[in-house]
C-alpha atoms as a PDB file:
ATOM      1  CA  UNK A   1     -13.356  24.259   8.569  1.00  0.00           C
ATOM      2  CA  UNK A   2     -12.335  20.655   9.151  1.00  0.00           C
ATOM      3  CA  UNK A   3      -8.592  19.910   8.961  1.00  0.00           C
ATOM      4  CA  UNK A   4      -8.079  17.453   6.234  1.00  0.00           C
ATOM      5  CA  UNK A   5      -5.201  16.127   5.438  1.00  0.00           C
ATOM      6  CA  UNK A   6      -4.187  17.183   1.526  1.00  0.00           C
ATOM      7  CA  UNK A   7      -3.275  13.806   0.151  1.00  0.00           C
ATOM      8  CA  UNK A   8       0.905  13.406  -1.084  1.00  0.00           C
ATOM      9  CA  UNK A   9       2.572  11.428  -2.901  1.00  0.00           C
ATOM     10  CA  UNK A  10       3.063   8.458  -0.123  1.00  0.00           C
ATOM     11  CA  UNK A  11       6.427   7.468  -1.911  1.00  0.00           C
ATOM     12  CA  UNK A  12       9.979   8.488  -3.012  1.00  0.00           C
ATOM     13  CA  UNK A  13      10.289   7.904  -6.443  1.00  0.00           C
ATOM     14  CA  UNK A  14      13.674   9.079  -8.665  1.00  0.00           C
ATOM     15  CA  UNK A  15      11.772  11.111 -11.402  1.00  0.00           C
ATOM     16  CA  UNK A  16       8.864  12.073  -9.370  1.00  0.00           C
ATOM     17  CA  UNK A  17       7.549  15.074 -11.166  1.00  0.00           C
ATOM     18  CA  UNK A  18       6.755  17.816  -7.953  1.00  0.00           C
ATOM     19  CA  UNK A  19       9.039  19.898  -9.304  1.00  0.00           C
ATOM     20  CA  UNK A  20       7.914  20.396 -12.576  1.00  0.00           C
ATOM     21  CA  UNK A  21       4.109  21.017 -11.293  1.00  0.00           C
ATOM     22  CA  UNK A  22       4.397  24.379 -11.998  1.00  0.00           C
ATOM     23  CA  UNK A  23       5.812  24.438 -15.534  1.00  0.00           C
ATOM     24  CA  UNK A  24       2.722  21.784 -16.231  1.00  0.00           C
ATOM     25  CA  UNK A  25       0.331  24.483 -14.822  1.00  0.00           C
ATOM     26  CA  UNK A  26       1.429  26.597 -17.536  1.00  0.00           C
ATOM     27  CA  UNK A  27       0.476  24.707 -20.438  1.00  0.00           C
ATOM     28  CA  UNK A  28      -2.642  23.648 -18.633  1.00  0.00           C
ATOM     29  CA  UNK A  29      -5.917  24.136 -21.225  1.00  0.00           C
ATOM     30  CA  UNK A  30      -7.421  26.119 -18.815  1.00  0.00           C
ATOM     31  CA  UNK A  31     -10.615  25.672 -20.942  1.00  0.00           C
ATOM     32  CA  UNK A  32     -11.001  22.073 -20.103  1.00  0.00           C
ATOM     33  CA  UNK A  33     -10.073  22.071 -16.737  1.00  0.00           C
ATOM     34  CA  UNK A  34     -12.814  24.880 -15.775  1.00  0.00           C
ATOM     35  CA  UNK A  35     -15.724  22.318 -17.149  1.00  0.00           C
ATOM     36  CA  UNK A  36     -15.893  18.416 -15.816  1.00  0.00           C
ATOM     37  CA  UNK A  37     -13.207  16.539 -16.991  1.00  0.00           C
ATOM     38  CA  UNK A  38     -11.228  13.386 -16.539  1.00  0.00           C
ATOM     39  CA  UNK A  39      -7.338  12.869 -15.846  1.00  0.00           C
ATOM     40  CA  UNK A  40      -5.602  10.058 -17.064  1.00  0.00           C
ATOM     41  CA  UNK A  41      -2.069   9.573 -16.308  1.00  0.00           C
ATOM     42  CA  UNK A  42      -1.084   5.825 -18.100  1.00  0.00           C
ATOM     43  CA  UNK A  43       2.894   5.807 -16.554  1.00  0.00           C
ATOM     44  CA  UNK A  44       1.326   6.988 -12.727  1.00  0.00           C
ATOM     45  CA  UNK A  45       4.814   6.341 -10.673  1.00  0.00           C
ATOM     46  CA  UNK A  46       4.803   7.739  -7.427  1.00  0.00           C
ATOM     47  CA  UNK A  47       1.546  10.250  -8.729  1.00  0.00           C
ATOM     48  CA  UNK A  48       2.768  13.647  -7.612  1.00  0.00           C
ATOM     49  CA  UNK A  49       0.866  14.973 -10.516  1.00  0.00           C
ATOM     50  CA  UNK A  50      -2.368  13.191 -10.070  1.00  0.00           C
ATOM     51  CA  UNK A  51      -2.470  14.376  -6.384  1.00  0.00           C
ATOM     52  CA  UNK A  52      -1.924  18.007  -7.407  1.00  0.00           C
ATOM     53  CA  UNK A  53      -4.630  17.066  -9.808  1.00  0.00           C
ATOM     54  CA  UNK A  54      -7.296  15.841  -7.028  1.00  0.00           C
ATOM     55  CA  UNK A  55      -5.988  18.525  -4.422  1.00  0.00           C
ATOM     56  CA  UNK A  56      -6.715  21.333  -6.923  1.00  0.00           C
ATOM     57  CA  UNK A  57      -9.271  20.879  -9.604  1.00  0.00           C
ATOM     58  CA  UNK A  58     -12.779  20.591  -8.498  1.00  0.00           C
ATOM     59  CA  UNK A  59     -14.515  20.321 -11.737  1.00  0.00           C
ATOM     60  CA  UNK A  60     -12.227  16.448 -12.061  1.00  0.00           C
ATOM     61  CA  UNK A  61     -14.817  14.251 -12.118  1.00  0.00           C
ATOM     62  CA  UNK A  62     -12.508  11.247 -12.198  1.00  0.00           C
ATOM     63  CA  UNK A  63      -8.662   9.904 -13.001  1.00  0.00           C
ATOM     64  CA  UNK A  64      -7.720   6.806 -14.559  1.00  0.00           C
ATOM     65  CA  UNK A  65      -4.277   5.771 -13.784  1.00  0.00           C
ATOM     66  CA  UNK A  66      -2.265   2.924 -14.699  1.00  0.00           C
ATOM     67  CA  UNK A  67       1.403   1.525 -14.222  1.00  0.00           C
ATOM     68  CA  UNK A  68       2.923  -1.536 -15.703  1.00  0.00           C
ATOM     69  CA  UNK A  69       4.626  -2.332 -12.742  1.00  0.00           C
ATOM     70  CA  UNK A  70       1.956  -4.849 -10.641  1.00  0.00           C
ATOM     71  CA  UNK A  71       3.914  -3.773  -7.209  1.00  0.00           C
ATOM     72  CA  UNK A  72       3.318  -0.434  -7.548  1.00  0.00           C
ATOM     73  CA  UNK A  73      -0.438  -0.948  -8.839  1.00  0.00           C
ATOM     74  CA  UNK A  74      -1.148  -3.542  -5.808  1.00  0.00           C
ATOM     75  CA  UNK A  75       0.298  -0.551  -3.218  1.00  0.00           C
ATOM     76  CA  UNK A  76      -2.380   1.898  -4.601  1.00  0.00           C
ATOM     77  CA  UNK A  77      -5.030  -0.618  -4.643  1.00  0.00           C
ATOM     78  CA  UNK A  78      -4.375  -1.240  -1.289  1.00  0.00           C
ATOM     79  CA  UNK A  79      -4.146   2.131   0.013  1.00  0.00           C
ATOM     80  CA  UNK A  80      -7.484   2.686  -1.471  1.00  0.00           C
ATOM     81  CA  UNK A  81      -8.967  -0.405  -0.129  1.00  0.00           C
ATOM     82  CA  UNK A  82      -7.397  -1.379   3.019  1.00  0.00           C
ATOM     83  CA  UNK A  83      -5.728   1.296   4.119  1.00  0.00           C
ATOM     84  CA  UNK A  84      -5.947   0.736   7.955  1.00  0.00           C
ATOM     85  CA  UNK A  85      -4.863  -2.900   7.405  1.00  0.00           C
ATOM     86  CA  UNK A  86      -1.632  -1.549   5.956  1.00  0.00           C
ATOM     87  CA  UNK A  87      -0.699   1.323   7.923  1.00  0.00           C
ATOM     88  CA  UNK A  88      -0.532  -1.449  11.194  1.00  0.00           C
ATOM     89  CA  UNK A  89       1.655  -3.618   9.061  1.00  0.00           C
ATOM     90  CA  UNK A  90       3.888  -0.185   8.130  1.00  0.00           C
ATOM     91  CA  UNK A  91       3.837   0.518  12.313  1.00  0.00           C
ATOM     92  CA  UNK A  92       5.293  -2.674  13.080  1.00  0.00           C
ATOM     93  CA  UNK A  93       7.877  -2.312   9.955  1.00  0.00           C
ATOM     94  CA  UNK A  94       8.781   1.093  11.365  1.00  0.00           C
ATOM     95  CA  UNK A  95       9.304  -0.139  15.341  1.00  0.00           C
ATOM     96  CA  UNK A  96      11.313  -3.032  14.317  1.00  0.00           C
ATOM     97  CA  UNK A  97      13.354  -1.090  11.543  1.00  0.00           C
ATOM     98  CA  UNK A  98      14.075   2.234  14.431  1.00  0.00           C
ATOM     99  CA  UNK A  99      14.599   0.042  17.220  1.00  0.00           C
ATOM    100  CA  UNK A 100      17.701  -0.846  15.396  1.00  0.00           C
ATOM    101  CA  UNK A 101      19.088   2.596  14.887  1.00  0.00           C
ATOM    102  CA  UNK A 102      22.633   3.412  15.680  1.00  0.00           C
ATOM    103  CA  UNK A 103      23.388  -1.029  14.663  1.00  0.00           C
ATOM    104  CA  UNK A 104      24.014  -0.544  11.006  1.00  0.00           C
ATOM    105  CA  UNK A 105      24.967  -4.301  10.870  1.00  0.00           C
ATOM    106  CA  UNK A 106      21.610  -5.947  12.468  1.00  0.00           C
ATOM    107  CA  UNK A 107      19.554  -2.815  10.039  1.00  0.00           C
ATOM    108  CA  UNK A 108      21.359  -4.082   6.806  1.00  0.00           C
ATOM    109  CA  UNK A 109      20.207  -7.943   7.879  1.00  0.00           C
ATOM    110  CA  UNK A 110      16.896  -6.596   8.626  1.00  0.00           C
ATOM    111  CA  UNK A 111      16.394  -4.597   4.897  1.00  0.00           C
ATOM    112  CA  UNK A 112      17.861  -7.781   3.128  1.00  0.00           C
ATOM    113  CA  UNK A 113      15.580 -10.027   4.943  1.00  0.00           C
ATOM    114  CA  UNK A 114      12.542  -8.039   3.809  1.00  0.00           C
ATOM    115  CA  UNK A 115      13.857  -7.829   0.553  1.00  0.00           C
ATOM    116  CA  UNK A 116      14.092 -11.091   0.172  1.00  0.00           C
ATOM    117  CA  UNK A 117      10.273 -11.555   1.734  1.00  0.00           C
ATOM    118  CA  UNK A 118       9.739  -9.547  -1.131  1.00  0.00           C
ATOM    119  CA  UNK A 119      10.929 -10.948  -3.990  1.00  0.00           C
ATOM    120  CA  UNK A 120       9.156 -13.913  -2.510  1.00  0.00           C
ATOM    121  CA  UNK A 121       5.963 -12.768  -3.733  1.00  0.00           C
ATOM    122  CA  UNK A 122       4.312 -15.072  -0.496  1.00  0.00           C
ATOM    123  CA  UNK A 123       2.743 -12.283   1.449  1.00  0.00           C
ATOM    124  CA  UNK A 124      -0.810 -11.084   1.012  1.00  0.00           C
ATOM    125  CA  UNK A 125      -1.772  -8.030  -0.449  1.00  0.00           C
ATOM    126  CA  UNK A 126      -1.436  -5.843   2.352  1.00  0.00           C
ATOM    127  CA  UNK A 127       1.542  -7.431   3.650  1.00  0.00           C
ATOM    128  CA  UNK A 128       3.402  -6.754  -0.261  1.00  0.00           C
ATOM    129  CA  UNK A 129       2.399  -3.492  -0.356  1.00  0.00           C
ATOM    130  CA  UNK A 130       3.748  -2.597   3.146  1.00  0.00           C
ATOM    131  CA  UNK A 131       6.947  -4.133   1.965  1.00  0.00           C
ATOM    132  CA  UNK A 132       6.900  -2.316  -1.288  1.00  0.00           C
ATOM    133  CA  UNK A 133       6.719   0.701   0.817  1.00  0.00           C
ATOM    134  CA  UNK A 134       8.825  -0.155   3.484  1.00  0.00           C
ATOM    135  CA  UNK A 135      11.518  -0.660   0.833  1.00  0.00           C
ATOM    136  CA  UNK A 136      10.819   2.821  -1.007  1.00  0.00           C
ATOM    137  CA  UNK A 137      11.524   4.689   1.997  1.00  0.00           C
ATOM    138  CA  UNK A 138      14.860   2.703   3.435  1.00  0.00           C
ATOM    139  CA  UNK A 139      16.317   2.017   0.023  1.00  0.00           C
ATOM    140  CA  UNK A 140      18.908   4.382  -1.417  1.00  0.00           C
ATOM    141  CA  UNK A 141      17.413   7.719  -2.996  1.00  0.00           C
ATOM    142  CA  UNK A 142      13.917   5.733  -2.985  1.00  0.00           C
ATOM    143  CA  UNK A 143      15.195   3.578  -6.456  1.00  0.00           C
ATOM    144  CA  UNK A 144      12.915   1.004  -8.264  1.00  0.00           C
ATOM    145  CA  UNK A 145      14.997  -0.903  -9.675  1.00  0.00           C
ATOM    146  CA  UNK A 146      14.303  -4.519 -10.902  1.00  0.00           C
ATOM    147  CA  UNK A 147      16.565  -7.629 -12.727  1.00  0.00           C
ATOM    148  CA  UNK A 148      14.939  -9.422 -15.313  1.00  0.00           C
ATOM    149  CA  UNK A 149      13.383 -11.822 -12.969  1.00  0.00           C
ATOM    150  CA  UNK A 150      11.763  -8.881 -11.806  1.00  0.00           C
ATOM    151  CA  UNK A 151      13.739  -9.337  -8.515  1.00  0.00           C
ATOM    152  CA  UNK A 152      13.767  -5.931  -6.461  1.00  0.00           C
ATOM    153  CA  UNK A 153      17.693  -5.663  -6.085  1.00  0.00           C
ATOM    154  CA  UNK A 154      18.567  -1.873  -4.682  1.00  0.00           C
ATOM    155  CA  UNK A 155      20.303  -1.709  -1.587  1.00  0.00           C
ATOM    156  CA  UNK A 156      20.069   0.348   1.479  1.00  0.00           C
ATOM    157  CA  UNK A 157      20.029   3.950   1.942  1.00  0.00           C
ATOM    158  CA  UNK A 158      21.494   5.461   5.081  1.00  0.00           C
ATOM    159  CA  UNK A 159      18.426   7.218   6.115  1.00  0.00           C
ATOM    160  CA  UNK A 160      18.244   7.392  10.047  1.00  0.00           C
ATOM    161  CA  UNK A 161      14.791   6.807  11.414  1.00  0.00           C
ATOM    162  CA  UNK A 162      12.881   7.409   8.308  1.00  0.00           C
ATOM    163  CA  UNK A 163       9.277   7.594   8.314  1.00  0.00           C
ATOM    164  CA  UNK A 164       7.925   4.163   7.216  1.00  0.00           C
ATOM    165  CA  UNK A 165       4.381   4.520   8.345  1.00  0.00           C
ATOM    166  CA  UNK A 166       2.690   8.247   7.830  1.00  0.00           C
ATOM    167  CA  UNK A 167      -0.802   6.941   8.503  1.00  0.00           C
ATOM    168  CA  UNK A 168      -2.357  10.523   7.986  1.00  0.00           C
ATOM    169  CA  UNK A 169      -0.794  10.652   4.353  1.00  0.00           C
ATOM    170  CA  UNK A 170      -2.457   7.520   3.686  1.00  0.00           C
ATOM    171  CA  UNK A 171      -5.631   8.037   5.472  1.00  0.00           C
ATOM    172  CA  UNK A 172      -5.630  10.973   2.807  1.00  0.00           C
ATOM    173  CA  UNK A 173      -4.727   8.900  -0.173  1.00  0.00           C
ATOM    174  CA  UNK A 174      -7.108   6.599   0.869  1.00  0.00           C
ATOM    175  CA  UNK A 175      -9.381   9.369   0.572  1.00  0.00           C
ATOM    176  CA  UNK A 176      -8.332  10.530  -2.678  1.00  0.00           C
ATOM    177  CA  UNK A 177      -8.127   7.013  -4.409  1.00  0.00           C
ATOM    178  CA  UNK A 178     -11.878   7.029  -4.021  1.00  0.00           C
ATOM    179  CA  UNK A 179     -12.426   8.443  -7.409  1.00  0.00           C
ATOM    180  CA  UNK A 180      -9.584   7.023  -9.451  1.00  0.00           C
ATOM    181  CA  UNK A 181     -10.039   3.870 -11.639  1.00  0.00           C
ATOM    182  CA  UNK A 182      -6.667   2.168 -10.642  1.00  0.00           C
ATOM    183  CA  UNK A 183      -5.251   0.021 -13.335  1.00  0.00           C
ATOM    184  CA  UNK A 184      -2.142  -2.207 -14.399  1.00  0.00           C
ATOM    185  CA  UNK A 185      -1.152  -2.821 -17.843  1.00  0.00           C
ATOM    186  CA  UNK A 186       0.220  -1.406 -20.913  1.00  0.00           C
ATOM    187  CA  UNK A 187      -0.187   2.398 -21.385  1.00  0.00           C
ATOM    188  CA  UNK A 188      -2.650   2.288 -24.415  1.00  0.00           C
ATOM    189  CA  UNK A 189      -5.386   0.498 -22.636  1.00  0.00           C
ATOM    190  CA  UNK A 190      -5.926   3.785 -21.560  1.00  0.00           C
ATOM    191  CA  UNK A 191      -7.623   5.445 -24.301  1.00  0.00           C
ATOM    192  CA  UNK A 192     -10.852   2.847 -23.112  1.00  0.00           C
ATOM    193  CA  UNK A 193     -11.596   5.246 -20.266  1.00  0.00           C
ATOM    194  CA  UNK A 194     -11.379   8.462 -22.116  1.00  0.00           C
ATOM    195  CA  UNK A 195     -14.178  10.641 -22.806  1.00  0.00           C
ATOM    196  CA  UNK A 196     -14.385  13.933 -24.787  1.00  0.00           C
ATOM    197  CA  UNK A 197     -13.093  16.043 -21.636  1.00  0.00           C
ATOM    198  CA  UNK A 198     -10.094  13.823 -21.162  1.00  0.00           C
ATOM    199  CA  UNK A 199      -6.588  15.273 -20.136  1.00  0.00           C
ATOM    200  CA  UNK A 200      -3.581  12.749 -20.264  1.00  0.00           C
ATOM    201  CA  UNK A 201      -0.161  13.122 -19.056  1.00  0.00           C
ATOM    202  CA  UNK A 202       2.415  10.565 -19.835  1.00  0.00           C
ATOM    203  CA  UNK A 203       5.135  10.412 -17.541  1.00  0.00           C
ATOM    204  CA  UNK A 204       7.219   7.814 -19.261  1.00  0.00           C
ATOM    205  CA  UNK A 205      10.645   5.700 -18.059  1.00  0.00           C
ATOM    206  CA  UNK A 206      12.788   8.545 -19.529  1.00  0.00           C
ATOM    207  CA  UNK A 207      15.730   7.896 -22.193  1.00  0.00           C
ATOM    208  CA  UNK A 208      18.786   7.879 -20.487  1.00  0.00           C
ATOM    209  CA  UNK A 209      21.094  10.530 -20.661  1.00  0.00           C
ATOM    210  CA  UNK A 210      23.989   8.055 -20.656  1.00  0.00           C
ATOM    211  CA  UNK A 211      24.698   4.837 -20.102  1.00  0.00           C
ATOM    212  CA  UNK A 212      25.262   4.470 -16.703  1.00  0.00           C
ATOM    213  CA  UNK A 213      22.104   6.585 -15.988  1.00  0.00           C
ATOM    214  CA  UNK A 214      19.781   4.170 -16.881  1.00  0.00           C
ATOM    215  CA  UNK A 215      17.132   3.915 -13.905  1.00  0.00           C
ATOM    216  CA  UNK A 216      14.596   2.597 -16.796  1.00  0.00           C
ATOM    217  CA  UNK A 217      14.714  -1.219 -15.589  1.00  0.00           C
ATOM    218  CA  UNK A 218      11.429  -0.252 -13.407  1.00  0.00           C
ATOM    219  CA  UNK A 219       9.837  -3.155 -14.771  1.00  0.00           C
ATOM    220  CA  UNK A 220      11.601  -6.489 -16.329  1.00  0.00           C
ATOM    221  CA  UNK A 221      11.165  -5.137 -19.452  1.00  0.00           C
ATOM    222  CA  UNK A 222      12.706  -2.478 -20.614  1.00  0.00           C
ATOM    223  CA  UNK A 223      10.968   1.424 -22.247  1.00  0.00           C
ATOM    224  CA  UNK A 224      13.535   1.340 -25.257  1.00  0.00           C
ATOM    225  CA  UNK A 225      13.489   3.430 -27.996  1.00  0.00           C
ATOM    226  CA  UNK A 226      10.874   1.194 -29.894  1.00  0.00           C
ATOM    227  CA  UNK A 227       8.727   1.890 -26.997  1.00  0.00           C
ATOM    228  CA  UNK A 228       9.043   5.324 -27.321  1.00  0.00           C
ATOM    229  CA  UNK A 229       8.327   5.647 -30.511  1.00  0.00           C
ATOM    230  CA  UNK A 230       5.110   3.442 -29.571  1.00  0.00           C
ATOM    231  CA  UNK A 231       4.167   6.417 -27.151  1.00  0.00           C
ATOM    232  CA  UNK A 232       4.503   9.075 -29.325  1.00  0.00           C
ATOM    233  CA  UNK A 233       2.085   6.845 -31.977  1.00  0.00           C
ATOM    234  CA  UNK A 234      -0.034   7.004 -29.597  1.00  0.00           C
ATOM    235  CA  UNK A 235       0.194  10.772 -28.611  1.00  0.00           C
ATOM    236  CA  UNK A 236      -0.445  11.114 -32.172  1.00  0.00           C
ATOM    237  CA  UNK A 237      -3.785   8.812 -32.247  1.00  0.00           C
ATOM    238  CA  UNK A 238      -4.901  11.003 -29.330  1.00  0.00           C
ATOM    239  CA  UNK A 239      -3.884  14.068 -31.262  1.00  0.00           C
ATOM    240  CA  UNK A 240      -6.709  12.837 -34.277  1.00  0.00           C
ATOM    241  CA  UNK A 241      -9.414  12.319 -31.975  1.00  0.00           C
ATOM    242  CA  UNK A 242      -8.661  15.597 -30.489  1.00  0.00           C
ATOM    243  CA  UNK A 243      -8.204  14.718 -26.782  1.00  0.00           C
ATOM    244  CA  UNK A 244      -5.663  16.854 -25.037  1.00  0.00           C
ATOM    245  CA  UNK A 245      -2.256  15.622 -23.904  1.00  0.00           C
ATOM    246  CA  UNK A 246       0.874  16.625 -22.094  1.00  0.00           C
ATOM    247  CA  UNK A 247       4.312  14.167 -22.221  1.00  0.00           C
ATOM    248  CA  UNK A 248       7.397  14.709 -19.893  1.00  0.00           C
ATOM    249  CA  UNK A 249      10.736  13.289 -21.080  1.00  0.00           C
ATOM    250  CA  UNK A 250      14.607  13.701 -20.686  1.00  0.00           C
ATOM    251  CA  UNK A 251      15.853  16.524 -22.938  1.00  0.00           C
ATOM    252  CA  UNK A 252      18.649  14.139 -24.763  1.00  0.00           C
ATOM    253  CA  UNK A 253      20.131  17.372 -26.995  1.00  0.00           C
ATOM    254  CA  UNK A 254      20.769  18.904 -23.753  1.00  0.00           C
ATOM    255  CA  UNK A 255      23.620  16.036 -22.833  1.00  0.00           C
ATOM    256  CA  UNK A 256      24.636  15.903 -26.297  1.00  0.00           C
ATOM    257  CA  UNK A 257      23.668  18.702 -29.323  1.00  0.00           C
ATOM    258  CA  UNK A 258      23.495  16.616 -31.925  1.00  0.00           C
ATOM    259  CA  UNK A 259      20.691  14.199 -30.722  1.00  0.00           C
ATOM    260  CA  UNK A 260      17.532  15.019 -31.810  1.00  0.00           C
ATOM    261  CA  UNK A 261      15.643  12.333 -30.621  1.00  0.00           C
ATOM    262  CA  UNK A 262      12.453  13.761 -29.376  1.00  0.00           C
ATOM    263  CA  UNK A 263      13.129  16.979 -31.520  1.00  0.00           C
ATOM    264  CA  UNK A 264      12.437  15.483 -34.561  1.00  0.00           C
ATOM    265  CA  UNK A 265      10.018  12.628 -32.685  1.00  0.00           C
ATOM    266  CA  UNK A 266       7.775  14.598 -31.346  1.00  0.00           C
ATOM    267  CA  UNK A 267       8.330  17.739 -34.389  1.00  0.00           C
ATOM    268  CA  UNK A 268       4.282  18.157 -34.752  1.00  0.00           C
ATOM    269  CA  UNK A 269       3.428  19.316 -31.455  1.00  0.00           C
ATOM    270  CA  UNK A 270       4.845  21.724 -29.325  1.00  0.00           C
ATOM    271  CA  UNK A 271       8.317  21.029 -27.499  1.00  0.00           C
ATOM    272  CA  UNK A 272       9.493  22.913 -24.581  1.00  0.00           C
ATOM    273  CA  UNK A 273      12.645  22.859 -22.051  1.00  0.00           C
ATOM    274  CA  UNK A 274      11.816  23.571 -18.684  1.00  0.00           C
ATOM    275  CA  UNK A 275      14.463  23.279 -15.771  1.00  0.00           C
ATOM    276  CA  UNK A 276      14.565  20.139 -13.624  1.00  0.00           C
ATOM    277  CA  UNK A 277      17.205  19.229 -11.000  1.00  0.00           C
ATOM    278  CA  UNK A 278      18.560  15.844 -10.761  1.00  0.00           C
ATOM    279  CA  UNK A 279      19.029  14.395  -7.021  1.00  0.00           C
ATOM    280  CA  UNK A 280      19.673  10.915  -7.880  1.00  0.00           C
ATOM    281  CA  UNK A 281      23.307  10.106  -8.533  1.00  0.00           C
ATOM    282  CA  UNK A 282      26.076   8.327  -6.189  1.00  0.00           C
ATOM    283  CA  UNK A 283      28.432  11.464  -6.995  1.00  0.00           C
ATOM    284  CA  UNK A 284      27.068  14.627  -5.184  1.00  0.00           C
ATOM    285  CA  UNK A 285      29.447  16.475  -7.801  1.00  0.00           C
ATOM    286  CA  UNK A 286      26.642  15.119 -10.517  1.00  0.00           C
ATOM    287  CA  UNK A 287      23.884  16.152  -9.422  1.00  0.00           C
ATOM    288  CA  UNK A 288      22.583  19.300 -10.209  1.00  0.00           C
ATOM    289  CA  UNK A 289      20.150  21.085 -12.745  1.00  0.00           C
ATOM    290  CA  UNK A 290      19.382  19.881 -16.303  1.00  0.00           C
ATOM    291  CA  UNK A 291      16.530  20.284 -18.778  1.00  0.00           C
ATOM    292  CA  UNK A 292      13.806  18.257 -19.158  1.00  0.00           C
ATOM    293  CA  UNK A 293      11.446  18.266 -21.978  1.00  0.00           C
ATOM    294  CA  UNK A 294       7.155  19.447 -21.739  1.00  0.00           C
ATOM    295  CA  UNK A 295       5.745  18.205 -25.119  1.00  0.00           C
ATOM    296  CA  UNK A 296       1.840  18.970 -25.663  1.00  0.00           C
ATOM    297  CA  UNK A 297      -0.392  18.987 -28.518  1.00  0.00           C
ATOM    298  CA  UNK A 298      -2.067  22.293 -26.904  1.00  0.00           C
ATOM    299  CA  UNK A 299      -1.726  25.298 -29.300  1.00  0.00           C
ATOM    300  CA  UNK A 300      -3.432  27.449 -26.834  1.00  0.00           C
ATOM    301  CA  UNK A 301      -1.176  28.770 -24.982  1.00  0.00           C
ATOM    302  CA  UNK A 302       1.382  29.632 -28.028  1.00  0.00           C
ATOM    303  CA  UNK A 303       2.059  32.989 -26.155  1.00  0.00           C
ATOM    304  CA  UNK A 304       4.167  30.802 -23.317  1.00  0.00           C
ATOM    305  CA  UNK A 305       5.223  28.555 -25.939  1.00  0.00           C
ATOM    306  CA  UNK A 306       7.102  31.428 -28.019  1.00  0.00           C
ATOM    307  CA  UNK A 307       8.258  32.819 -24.528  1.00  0.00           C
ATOM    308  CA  UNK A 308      10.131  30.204 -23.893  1.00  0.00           C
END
């Protein structure tokens, strides 16, 4: 057997969903993933699902993905593109950034100087993208966070020698990219590249649990409620032309009993609480585990449903 690298998420994202692969296995339809299907995740992120997708199912014939955030959307293209380009911009980002290990003042001049290179917006493709990663994995607990000029503004983490350039990882996204429509826009121009054997999972900027744990502002505009509602319209429309879909969210009556936000949003499909842990807060006394909420329209598996 030839070793090939399994393809990973090539990011650090707050929310990414590795963690809940297994509780999303569950409520698979087993049905459509044993024929040829397609996999279309319209909120992508860092795409810890869609690689479990590609690294697992053979009968997926192809995945559709799509972010609104063009930074993010320009790193994938890139990685499936270019990726050799990129990974010797990401070596050069990495010897500069360790060569300065153990001078915290000269590393916080360097991360604000290529923060600033990026807000720019001047460098080619490649050279964005290796700053959009570079940022990801020296920023603190791998953030996207923008203002509403859609100015990165999170600052440093205090990560020593972190790994900047994995050029294996994105040799094997590369790879994997190869049969993924990549694009970047609003969520429901993703119904377009459905077909009968389509599987969606939504992955949306979750409702905050409070107000200071709002890391929504991932793009200049912000996933309110409206926009939530918009989503589960949508879920809905999928619902009536029978294609299959599974939603994570925050579970907001877990925080607080009396909201019943997605309860009663999402009350015609089926609503579960699975177990998450959450790593990203400033107070280690915070963090901890939580619920989060699986939503499907499946009624196959009502076994697991009633279970849990």
């Amino acid at each position: 057997m030839t070793d090939i690298k399994t393809a990973k998420p090539f990011l650090k994202w707050a929310g990414g969903k590795t963690q809940l692969i297994k509780d999303i296995e569950r409520i698979l339809p087993t049905q459509l993933t044993k024929q040829k299907f397609t996999y279309i995740e319209p909120f992508v992120g860092s795409g810890a699902v869609l690689f479990w997708m590609l690294n697992n199912f053979p009968k997926l014939e192809k995945a559709v993905i799509n972010d609104i955030n063009e930074d993010l959307i320009n790193t994938y293209k890139t990685i499936a593109s270019n990726p050799k380009e990129l990974i010797s911009i990401l070596q050069i980002l990495q010897d500069e950034f360790h060569s300065l290990e153990g001078n915290e003042d000269n590393k916080k001049v360097y991360y604000y100087k290529k923060r600033e290179l990026y807000n720019s917006r001047k460098e080619e493709q490649s050279g964005q993208a290796a700053l959009f990663i570079f940022l990801n994995r020296t920023c603190f607990n791998g953030l996207y966070r923008v203002n509403r000029k859609n100015e990165y503004n999170v600052p440093m983490g205090g990560y020593k020698k972190p790994t900047i350039c994995d050029k294996e990882n994105i040799l094997a996204v590369s790879e994997a990219l190869q049969k993924v429509e990549i694009l970047n826009g609003d969520f429901e121009q993703t119904l377009n590249y459905a077909d009968k054997n389509s599987l969606f999972y939504f992955d949306p900027p979750y409702k905050p649990l409070s107000e200071t744990s709002s890391f929504n502002s991932y793009a200049k505009d912000e996933f309110n409620d409206n926009e939530q509602v918009r989503l589960r319209d949508f879920c809905s429309k999928l619902d009536v032309l029978n294609l299959t879909w599974i939603l994570s969210n925050s579970d907001v009556k877990g925080k607080d009993e009396n909201d019943n936000f997605f309860d009663e949003l999402y009350s015609d499909f089926n609503i579960q609480r699975v177990e998450a842990k959450r790593n990203i807060n400033a107070n280690p006394d915070k963090r901890g585990k939580l619920t989060e909420l699986l939503i499907t329209n499946q009624t196959a598996n009502q076994e697991y449903v009633r279970a849990i």
